[in-house]
C-alpha atoms as a PDB file:
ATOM      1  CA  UNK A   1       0.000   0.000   0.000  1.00  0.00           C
ATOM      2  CA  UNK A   2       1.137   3.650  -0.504  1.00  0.00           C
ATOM      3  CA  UNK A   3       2.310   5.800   1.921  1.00  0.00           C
ATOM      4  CA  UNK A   4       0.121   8.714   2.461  1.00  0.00           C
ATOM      5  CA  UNK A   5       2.691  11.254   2.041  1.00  0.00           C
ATOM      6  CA  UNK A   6       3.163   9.412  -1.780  1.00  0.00           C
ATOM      7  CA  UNK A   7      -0.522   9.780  -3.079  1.00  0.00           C
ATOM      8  CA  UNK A   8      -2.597  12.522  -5.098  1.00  0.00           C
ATOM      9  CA  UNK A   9      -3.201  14.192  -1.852  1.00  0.00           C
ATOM     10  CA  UNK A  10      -0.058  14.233  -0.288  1.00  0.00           C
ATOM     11  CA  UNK A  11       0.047  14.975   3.996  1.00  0.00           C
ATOM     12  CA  UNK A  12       2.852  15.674   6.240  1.00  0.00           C
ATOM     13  CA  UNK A  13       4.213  12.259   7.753  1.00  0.00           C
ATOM     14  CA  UNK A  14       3.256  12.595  11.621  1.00  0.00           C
ATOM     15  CA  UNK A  15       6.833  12.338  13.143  1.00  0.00           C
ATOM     16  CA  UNK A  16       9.010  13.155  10.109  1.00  0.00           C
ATOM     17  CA  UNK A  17      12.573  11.933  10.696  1.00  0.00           C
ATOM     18  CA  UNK A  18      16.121  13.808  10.696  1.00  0.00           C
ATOM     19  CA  UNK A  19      16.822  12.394   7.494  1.00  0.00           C
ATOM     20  CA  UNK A  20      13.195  13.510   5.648  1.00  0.00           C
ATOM     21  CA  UNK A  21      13.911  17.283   7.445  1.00  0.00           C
ATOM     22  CA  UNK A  22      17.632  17.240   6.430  1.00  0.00           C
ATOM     23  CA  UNK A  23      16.780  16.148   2.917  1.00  0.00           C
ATOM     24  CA  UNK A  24      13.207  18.088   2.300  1.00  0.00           C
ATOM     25  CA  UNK A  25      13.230  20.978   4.366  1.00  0.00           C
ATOM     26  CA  UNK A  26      16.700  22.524   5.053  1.00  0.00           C
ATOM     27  CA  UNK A  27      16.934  25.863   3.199  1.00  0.00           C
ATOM     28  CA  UNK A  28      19.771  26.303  -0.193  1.00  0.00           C
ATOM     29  CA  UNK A  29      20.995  29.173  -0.256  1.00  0.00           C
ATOM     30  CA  UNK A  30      19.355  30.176  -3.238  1.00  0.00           C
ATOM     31  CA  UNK A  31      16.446  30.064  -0.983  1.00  0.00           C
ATOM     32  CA  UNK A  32      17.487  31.897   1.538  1.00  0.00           C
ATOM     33  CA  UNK A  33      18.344  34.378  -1.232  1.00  0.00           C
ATOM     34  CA  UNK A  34      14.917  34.116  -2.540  1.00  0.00           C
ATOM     35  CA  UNK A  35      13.435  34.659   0.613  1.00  0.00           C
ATOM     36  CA  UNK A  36      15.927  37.800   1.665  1.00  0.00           C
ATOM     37  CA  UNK A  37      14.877  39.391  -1.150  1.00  0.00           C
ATOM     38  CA  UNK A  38      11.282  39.191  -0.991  1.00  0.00           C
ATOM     39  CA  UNK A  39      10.230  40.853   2.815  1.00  0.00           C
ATOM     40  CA  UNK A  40      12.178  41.868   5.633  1.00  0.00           C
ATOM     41  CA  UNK A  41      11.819  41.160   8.668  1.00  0.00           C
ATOM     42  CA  UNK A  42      12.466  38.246  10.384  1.00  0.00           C
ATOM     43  CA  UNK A  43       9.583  36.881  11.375  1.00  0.00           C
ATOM     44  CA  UNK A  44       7.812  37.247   7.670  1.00  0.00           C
ATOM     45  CA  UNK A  45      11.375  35.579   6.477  1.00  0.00           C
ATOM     46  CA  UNK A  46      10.408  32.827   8.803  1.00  0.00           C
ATOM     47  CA  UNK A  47       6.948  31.873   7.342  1.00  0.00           C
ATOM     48  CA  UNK A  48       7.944  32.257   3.895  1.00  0.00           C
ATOM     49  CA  UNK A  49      10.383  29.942   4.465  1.00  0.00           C
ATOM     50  CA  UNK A  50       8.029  27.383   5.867  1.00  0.00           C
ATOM     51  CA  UNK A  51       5.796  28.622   2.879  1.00  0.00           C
ATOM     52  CA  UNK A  52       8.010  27.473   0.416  1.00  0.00           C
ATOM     53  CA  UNK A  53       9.544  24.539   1.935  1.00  0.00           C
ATOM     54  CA  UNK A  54       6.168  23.279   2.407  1.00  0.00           C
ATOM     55  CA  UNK A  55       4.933  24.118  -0.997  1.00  0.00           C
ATOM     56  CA  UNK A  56       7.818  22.576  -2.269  1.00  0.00           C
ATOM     57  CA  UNK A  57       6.510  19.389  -0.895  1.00  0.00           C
ATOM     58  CA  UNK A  58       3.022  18.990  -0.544  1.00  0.00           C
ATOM     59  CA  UNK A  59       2.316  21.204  -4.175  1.00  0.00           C
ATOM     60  CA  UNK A  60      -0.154  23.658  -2.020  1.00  0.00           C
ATOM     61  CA  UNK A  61      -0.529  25.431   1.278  1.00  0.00           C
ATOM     62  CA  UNK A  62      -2.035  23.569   4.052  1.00  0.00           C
ATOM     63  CA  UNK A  63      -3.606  25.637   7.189  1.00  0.00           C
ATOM     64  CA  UNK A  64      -0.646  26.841   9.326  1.00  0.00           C
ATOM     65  CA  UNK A  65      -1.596  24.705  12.447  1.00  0.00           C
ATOM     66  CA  UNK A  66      -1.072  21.302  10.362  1.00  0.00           C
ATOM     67  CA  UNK A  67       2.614  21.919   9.908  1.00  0.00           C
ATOM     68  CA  UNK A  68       4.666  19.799  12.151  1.00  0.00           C
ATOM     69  CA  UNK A  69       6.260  22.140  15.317  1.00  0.00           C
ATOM     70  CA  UNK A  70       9.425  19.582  14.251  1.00  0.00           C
ATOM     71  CA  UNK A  71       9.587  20.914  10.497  1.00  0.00           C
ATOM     72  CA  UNK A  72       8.915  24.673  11.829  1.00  0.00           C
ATOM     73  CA  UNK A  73      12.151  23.987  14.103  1.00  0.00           C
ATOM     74  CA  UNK A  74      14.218  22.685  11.474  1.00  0.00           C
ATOM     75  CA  UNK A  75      13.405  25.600   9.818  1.00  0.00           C
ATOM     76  CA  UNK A  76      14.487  28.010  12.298  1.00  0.00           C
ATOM     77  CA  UNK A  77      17.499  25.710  13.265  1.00  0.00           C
ATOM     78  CA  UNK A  78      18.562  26.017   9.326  1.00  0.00           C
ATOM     79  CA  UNK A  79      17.785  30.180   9.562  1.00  0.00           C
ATOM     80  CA  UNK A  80      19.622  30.481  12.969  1.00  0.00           C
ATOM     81  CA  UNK A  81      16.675  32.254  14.277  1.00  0.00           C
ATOM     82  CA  UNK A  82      16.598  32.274  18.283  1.00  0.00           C
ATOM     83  CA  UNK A  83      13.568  30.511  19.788  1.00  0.00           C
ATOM     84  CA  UNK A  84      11.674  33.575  20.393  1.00  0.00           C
ATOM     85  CA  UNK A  85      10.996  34.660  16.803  1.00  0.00           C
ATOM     86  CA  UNK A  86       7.743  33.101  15.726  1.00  0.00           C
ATOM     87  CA  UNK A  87       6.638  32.561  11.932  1.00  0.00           C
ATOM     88  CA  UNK A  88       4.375  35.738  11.006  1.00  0.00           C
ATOM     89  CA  UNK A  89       0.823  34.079  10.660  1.00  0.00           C
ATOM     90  CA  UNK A  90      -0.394  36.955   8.682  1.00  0.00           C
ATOM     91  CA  UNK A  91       1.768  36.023   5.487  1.00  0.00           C
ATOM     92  CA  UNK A  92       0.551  32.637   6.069  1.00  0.00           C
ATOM     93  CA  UNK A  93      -3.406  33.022   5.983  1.00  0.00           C
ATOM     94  CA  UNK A  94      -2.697  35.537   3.242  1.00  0.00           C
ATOM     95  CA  UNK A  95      -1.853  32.426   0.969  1.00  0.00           C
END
């Protein structure tokens, strides 16, 4: 049978391993570029790098509380953002 994550629909795996956030969701520098480039601070830098790490995946934008707190780390881990800078939800609900 096929893995969820494989089909026409795909979802985020529940736990996803080091390896699947080291592989999918860790940030080249061409998209940190990207990002840079596009807004400013760094909370808006934050969700539209979940934005597009996520889109990158999935091939649309899921509602903001379905994104694994694990991937939203490695994101931040991968950004060297300090824990107390959240994603801005307002660029994410305006997607």
């Amino acid at each position: 049978m096929t893995a969820i994550e494989r089909t026409a629909y795909p979802r985020f795996t529940r736990a996803p391993s080091a390896k699947e956030l080291r592989e999918l969701y860790t940030p080249t520098s061409a998209e940190k570029d990207f990002v840079n480039s596009k807004v400013r601070g760094a909370s808006q830098k934050f969700a539209l790098m979940i934005l597009l790490k996520v889109y990158q995946r999935l091939h649309y934008f899921p509602e903001p509380q379905t994104i694994p707190g694990s991937l939203i780390g490695h994101v931040r881990d991968s950004l060297r953002l300090p824990p107390e800078v959240v994603p801005d939800m307002v660029v994410l609900q305006k997607l």
